[in-house]
PDB file of N, CA and C in Angstrom:
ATOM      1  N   UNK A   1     -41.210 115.065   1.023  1.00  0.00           N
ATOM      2  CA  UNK A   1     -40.422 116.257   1.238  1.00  0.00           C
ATOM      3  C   UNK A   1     -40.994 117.376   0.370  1.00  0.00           C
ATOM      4  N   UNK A   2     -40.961 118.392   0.787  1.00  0.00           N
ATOM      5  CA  UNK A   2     -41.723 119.546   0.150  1.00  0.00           C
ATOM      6  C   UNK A   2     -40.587 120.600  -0.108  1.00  0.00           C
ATOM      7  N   UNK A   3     -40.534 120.857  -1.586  1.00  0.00           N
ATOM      8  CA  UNK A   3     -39.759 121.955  -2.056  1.00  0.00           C
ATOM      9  C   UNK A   3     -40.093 123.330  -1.713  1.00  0.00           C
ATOM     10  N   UNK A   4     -39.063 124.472  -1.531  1.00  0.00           N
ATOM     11  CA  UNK A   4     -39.495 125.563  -1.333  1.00  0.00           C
ATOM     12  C   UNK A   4     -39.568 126.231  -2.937  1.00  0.00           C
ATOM     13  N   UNK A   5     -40.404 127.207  -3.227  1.00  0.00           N
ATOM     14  CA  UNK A   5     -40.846 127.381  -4.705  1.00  0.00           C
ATOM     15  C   UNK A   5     -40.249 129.269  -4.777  1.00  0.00           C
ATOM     16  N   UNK A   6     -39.605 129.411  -5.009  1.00  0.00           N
ATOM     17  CA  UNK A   6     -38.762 130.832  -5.005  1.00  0.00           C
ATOM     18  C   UNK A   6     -38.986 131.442  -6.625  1.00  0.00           C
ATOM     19  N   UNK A   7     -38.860 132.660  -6.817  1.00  0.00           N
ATOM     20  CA  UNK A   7     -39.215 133.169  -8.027  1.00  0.00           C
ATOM     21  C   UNK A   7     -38.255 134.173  -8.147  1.00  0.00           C
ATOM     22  N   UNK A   8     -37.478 134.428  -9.444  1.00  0.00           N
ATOM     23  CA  UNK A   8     -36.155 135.294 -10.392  1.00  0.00           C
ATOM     24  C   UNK A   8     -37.609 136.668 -10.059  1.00  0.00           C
ATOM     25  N   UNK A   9     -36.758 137.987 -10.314  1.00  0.00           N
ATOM     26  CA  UNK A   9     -36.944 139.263 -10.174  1.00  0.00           C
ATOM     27  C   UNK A   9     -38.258 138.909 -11.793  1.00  0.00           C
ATOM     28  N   UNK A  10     -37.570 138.497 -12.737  1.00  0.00           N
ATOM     29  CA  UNK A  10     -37.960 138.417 -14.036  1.00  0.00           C
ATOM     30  C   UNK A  10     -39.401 137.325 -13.834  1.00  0.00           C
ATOM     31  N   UNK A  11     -39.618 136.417 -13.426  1.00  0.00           N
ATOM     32  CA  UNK A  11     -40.424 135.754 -13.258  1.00  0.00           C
ATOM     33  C   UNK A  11     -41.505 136.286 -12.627  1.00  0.00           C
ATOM     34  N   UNK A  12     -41.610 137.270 -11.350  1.00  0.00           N
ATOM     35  CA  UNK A  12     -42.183 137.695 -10.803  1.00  0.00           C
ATOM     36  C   UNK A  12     -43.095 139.133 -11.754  1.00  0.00           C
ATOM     37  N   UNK A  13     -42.047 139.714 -12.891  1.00  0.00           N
ATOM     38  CA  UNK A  13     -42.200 140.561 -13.741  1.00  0.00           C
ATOM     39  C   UNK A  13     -42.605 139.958 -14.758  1.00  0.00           C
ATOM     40  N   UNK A  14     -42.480 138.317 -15.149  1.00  0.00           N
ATOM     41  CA  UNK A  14     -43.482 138.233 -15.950  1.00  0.00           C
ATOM     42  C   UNK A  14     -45.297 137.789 -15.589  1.00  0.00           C
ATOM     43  N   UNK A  15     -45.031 137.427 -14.214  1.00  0.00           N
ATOM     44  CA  UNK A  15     -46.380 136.862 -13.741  1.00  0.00           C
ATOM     45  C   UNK A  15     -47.261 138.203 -13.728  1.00  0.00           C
ATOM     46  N   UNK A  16     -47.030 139.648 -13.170  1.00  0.00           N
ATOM     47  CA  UNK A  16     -46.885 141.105 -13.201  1.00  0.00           C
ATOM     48  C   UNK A  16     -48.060 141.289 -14.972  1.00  0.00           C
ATOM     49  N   UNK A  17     -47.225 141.254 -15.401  1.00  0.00           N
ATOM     50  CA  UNK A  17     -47.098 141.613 -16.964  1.00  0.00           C
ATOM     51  C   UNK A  17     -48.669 140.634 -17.648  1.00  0.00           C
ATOM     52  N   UNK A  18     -48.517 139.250 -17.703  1.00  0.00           N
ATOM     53  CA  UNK A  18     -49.624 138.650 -18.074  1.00  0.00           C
ATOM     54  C   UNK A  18     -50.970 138.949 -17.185  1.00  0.00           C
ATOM     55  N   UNK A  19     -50.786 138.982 -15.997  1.00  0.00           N
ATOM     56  CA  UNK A  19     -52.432 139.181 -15.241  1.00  0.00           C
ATOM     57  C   UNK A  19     -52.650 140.580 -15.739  1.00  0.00           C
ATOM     58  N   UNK A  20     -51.705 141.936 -15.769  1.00  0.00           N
ATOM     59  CA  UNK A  20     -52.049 143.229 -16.680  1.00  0.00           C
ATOM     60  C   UNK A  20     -52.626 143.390 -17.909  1.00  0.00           C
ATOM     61  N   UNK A  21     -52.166 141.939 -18.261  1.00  0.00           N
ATOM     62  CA  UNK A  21     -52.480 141.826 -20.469  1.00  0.00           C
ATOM     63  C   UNK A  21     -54.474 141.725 -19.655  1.00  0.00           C
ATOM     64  N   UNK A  22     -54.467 140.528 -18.828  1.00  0.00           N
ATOM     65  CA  UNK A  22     -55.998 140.309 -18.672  1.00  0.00           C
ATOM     66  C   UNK A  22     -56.855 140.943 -17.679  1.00  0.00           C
ATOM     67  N   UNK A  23     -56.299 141.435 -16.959  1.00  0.00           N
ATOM     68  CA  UNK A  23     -56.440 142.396 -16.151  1.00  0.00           C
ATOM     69  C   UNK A  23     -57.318 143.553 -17.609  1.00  0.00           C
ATOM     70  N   UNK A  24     -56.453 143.881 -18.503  1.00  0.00           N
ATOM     71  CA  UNK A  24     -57.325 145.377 -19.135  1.00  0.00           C
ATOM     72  C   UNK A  24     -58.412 144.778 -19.900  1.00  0.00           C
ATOM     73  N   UNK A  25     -58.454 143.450 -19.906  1.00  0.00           N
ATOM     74  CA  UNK A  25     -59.337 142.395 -20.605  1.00  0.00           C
ATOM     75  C   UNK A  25     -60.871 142.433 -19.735  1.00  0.00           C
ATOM     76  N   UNK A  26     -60.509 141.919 -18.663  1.00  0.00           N
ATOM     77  CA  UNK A  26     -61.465 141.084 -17.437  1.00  0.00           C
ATOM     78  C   UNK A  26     -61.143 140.825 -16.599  1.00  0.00           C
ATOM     79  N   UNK A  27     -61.271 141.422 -15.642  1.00  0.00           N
ATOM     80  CA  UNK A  27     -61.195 140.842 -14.189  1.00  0.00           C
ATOM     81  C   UNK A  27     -61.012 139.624 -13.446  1.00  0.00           C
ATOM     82  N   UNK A  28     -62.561 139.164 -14.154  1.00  0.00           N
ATOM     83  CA  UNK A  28     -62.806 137.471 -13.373  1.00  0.00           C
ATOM     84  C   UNK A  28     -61.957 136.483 -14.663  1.00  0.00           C
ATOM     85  N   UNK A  29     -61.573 136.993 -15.603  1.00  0.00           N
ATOM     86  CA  UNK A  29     -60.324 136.029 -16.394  1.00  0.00           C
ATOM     87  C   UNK A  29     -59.051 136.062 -15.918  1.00  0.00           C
ATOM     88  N   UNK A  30     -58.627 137.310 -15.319  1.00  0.00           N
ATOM     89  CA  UNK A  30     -57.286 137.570 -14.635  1.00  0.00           C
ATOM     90  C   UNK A  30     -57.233 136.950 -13.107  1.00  0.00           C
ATOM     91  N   UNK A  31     -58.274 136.959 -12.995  1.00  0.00           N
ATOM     92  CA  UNK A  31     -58.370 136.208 -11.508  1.00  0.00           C
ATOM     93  C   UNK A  31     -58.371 134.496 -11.625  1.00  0.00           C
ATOM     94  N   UNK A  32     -58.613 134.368 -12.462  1.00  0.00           N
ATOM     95  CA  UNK A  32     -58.932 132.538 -13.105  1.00  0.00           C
ATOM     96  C   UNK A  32     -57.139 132.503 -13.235  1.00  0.00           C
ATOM     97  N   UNK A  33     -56.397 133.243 -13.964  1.00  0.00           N
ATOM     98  CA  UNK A  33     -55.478 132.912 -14.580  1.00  0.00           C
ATOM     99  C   UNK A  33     -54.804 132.774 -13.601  1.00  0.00           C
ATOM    100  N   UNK A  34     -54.681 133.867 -12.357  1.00  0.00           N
ATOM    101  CA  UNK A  34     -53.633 133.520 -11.142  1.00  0.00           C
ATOM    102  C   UNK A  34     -54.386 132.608 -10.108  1.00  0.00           C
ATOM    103  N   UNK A  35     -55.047 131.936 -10.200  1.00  0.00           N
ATOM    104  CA  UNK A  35     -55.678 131.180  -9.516  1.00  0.00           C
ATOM    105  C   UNK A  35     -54.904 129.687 -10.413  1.00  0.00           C
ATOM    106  N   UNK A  36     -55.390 129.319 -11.883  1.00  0.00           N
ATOM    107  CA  UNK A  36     -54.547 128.272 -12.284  1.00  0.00           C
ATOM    108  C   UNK A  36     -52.836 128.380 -12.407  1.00  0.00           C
ATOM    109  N   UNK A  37     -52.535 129.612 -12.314  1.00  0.00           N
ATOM    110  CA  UNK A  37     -50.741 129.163 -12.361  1.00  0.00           C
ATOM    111  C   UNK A  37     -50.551 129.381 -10.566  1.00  0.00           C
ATOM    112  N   UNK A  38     -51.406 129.699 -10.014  1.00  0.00           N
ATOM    113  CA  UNK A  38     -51.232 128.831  -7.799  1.00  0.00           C
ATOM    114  C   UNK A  38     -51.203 127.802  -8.162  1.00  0.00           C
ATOM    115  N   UNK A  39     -52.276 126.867  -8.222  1.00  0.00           N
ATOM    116  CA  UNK A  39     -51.974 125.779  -8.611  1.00  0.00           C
ATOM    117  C   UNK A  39     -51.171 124.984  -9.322  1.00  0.00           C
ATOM    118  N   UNK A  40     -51.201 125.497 -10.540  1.00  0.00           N
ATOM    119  CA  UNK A  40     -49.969 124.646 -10.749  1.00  0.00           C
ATOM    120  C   UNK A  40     -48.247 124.590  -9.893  1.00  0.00           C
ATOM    121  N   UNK A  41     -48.461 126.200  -9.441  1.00  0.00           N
ATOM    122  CA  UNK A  41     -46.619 126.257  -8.982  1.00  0.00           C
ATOM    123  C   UNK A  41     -46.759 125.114  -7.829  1.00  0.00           C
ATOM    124  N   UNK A  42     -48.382 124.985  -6.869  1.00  0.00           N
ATOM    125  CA  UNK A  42     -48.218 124.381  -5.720  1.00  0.00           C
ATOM    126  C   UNK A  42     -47.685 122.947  -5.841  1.00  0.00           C
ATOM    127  N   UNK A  43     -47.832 122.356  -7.316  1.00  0.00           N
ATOM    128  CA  UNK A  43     -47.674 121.457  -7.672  1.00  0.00           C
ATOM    129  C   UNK A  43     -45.823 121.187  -7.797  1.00  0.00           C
ATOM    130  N   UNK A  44     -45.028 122.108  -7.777  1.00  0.00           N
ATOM    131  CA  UNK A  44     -43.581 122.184  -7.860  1.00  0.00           C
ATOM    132  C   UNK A  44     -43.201 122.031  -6.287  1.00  0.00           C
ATOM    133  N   UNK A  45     -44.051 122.325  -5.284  1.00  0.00           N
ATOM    134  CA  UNK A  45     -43.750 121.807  -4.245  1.00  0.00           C
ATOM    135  C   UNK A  45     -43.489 120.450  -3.459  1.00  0.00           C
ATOM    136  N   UNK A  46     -44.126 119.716  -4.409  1.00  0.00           N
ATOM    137  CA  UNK A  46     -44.104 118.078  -4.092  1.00  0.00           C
ATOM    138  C   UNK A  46     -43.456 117.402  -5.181  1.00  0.00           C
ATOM    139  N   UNK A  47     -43.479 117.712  -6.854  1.00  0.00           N
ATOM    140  CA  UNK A  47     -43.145 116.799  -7.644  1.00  0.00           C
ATOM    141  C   UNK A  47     -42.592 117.925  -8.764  1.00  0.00           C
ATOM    142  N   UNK A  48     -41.616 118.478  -8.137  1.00  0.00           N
ATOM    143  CA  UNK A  48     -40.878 119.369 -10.136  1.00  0.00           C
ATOM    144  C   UNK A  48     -40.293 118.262 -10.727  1.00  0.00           C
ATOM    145  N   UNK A  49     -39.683 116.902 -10.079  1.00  0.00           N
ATOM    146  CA  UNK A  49     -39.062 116.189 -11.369  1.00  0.00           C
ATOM    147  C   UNK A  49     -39.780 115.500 -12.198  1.00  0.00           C
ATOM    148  N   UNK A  50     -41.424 115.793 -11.624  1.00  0.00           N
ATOM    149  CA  UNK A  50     -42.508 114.859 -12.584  1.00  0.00           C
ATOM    150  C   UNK A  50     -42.577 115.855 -13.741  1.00  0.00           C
ATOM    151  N   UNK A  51     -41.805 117.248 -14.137  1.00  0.00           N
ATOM    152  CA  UNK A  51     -42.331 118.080 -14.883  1.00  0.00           C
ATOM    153  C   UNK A  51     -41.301 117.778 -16.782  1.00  0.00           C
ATOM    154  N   UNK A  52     -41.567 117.948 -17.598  1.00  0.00           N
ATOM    155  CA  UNK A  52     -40.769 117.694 -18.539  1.00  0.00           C
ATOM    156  C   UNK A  52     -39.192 118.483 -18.704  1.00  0.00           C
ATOM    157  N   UNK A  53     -38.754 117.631 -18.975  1.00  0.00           N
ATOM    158  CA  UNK A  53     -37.154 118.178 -18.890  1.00  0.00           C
ATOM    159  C   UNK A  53     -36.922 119.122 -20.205  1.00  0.00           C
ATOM    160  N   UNK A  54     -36.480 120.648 -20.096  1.00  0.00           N
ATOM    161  CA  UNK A  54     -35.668 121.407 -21.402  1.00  0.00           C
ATOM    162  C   UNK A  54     -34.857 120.414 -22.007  1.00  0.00           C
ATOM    163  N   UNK A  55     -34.566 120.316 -23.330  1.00  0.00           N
ATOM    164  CA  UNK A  55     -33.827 119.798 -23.776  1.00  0.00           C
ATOM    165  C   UNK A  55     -32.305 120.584 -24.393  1.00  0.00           C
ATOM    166  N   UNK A  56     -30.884 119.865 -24.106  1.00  0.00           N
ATOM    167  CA  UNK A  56     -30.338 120.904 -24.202  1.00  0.00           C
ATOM    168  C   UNK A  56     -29.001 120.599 -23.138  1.00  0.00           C
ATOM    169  N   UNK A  57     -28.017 121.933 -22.599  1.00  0.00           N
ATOM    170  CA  UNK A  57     -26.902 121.276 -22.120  1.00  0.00           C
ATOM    171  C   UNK A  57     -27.480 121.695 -20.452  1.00  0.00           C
ATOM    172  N   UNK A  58     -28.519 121.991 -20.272  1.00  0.00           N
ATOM    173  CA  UNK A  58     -29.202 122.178 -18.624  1.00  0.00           C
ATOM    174  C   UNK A  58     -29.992 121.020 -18.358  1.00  0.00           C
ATOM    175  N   UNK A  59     -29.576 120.373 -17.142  1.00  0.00           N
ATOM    176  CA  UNK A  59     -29.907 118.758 -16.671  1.00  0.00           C
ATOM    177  C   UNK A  59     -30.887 119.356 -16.297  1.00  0.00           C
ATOM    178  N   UNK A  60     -31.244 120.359 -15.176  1.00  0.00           N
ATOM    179  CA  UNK A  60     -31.963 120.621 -14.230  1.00  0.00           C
ATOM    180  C   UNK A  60     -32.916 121.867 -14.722  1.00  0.00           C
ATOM    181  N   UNK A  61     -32.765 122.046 -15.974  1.00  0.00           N
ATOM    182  CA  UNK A  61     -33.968 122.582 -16.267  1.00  0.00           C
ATOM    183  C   UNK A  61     -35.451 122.037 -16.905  1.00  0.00           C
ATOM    184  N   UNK A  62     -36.581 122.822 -16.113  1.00  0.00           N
ATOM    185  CA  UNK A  62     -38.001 121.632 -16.546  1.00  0.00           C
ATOM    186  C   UNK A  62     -38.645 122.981 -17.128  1.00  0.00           C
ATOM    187  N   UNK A  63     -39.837 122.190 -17.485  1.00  0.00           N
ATOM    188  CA  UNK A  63     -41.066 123.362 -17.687  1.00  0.00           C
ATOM    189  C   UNK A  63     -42.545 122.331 -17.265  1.00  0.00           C
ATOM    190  N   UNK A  64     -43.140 123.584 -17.141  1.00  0.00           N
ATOM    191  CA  UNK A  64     -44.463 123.151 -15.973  1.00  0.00           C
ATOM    192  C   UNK A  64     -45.082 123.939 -17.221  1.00  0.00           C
ATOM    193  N   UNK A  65     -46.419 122.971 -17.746  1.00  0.00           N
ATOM    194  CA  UNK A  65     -47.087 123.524 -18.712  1.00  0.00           C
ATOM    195  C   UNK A  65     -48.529 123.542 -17.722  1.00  0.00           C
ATOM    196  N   UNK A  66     -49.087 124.565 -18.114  1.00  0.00           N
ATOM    197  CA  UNK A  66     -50.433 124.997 -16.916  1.00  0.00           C
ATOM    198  C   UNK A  66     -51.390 124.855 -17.969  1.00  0.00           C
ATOM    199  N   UNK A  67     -52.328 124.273 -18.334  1.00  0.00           N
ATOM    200  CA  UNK A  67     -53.475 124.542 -19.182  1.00  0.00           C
ATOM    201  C   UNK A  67     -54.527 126.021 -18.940  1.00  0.00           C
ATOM    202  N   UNK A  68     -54.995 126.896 -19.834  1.00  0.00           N
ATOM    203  CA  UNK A  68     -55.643 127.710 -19.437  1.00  0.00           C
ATOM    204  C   UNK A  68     -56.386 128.240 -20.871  1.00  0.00           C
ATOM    205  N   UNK A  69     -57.669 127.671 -20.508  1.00  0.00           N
ATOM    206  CA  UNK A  69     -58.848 128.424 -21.831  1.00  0.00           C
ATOM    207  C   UNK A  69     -58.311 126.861 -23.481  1.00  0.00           C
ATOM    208  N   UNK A  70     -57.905 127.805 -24.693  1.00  0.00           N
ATOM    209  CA  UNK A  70     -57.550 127.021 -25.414  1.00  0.00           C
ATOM    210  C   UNK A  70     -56.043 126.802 -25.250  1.00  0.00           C
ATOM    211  N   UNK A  71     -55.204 127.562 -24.532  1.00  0.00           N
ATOM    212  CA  UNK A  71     -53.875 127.540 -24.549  1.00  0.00           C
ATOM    213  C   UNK A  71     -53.364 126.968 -23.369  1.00  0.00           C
ATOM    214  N   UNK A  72     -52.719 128.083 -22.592  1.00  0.00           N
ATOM    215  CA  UNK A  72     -52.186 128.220 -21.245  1.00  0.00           C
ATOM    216  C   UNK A  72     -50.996 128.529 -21.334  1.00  0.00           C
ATOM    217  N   UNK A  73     -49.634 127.783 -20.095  1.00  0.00           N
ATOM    218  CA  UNK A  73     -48.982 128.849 -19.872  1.00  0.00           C
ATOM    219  C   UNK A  73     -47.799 128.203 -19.825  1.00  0.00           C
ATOM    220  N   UNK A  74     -46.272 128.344 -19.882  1.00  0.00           N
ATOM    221  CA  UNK A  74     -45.377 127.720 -19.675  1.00  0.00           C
ATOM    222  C   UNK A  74     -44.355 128.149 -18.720  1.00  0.00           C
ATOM    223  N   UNK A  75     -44.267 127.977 -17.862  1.00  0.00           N
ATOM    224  CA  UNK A  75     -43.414 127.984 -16.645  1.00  0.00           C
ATOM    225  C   UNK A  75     -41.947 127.470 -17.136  1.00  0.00           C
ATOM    226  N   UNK A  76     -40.960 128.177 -16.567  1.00  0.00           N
ATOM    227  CA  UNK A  76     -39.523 127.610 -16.786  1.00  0.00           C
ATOM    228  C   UNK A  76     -39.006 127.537 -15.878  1.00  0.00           C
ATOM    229  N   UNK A  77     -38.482 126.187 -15.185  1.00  0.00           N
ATOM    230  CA  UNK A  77     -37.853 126.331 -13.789  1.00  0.00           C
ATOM    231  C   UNK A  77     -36.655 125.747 -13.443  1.00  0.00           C
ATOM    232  N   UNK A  78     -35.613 125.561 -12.187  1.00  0.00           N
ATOM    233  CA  UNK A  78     -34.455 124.858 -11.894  1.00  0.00           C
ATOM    234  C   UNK A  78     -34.826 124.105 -11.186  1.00  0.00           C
ATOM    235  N   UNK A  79     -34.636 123.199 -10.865  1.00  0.00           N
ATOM    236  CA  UNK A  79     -34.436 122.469  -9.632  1.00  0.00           C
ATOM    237  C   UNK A  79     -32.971 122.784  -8.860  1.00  0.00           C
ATOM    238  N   UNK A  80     -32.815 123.407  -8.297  1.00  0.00           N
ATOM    239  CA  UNK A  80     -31.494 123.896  -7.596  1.00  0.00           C
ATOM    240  C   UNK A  80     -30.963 122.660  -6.682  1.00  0.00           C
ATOM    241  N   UNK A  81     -31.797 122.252  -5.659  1.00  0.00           N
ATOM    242  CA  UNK A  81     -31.406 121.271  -4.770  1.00  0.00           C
ATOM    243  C   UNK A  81     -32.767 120.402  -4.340  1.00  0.00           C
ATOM    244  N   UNK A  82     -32.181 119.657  -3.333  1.00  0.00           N
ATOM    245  CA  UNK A  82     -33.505 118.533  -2.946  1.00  0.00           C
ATOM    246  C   UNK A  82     -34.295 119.435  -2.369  1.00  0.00           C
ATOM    247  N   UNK A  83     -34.127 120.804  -2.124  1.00  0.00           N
ATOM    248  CA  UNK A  83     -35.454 121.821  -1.227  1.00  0.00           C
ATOM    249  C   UNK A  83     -35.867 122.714  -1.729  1.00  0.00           C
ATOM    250  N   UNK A  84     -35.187 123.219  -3.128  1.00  0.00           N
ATOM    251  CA  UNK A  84     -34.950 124.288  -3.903  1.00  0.00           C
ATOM    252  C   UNK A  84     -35.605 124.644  -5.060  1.00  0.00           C
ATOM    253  N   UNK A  85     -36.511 124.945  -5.662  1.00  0.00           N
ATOM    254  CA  UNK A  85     -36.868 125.674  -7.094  1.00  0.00           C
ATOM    255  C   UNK A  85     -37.042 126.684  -7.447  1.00  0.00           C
ATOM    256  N   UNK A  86     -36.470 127.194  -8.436  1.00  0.00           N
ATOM    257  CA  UNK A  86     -36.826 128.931  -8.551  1.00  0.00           C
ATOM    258  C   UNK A  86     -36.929 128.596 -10.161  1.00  0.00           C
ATOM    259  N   UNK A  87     -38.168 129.455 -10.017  1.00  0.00           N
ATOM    260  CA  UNK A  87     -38.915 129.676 -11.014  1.00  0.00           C
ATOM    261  C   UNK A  87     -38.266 130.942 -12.067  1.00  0.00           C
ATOM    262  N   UNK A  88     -37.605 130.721 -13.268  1.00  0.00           N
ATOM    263  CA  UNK A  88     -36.943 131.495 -13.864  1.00  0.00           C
ATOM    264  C   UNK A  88     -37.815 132.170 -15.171  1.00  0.00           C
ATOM    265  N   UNK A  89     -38.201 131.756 -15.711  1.00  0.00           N
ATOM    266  CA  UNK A  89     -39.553 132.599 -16.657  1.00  0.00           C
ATOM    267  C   UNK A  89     -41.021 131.952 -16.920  1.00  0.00           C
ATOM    268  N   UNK A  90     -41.960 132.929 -17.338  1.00  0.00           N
ATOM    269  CA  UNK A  90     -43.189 132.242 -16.913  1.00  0.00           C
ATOM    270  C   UNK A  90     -43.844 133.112 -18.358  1.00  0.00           C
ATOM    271  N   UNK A  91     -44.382 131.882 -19.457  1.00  0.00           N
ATOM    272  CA  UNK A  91     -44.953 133.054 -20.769  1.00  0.00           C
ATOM    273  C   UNK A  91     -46.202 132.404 -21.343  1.00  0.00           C
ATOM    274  N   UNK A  92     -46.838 133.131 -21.883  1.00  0.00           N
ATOM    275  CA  UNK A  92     -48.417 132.229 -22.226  1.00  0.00           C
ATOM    276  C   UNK A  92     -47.659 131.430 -23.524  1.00  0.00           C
ATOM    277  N   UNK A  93     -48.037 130.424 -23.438  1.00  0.00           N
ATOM    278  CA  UNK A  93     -47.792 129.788 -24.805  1.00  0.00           C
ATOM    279  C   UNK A  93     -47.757 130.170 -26.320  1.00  0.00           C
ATOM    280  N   UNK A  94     -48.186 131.019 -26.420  1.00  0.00           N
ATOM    281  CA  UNK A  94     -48.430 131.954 -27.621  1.00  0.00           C
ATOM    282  C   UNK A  94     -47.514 133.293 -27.848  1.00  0.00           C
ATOM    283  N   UNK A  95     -47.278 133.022 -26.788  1.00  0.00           N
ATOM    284  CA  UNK A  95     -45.517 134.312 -26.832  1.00  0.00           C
ATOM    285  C   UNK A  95     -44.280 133.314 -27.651  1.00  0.00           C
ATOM    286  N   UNK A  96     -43.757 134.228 -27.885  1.00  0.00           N
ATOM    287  CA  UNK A  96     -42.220 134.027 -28.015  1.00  0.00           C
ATOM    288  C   UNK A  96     -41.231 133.356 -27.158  1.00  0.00           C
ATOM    289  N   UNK A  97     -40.258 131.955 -27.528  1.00  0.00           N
ATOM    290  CA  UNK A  97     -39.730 131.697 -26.582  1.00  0.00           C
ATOM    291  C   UNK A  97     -38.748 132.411 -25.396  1.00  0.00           C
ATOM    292  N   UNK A  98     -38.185 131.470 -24.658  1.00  0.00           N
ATOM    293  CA  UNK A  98     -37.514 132.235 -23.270  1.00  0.00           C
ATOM    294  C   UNK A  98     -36.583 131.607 -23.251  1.00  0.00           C
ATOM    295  N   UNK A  99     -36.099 130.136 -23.977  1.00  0.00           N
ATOM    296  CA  UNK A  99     -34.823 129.689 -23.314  1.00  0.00           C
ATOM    297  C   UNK A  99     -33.525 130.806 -24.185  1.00  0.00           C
TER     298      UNK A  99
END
């Protein structure tokens, strides 16, 4: 069964925001970067409960860690229903948390 992968106003504004940080950087790095977090989200389409669980009073919250360069990236997501994920914040590892 294949999940549908939906994204918060904010999520979409942070995906926005990081390819801009590398974007004024490099081009072909900003293009790498949304190329590895496709992949990984495509990966929330078949298996978000393989992803590590938040810890805390939210059952259904995970995070999808993306590797990228020495760091990468941390995805924060719901599992809403058996068809459902929306992707609620998305920050390079080296930011500040989001929960």
């Amino acid at each position: 069964m294949k999940f549908r992968v939906r994204y918060t106003k904010a999520a979409k504004a942070d995906l926005r925001r990081l390819y801009s940080f590398l974007l004024d950087i490099d081009l072909g790095l900003a293009r790498r970067m949304r190329n590895a977090i496709s992949q990984g989200m495509s990966m929330l389409e078949d298996f978000p409960q393989a992803c590590r669980k938040v810890t805390g009073s939210a059952p259904f919250l995970h995070e999808l860690v993306i590797p990228f360069g020495a760091a990468g990236y941390v995805v924060l997501f719901e599992v809403e229903d058996n068809h459902t994920v929306t992707i609620l914040a998305i920050r390079h590892q080296r930011e500040s948390d989001y929960h």
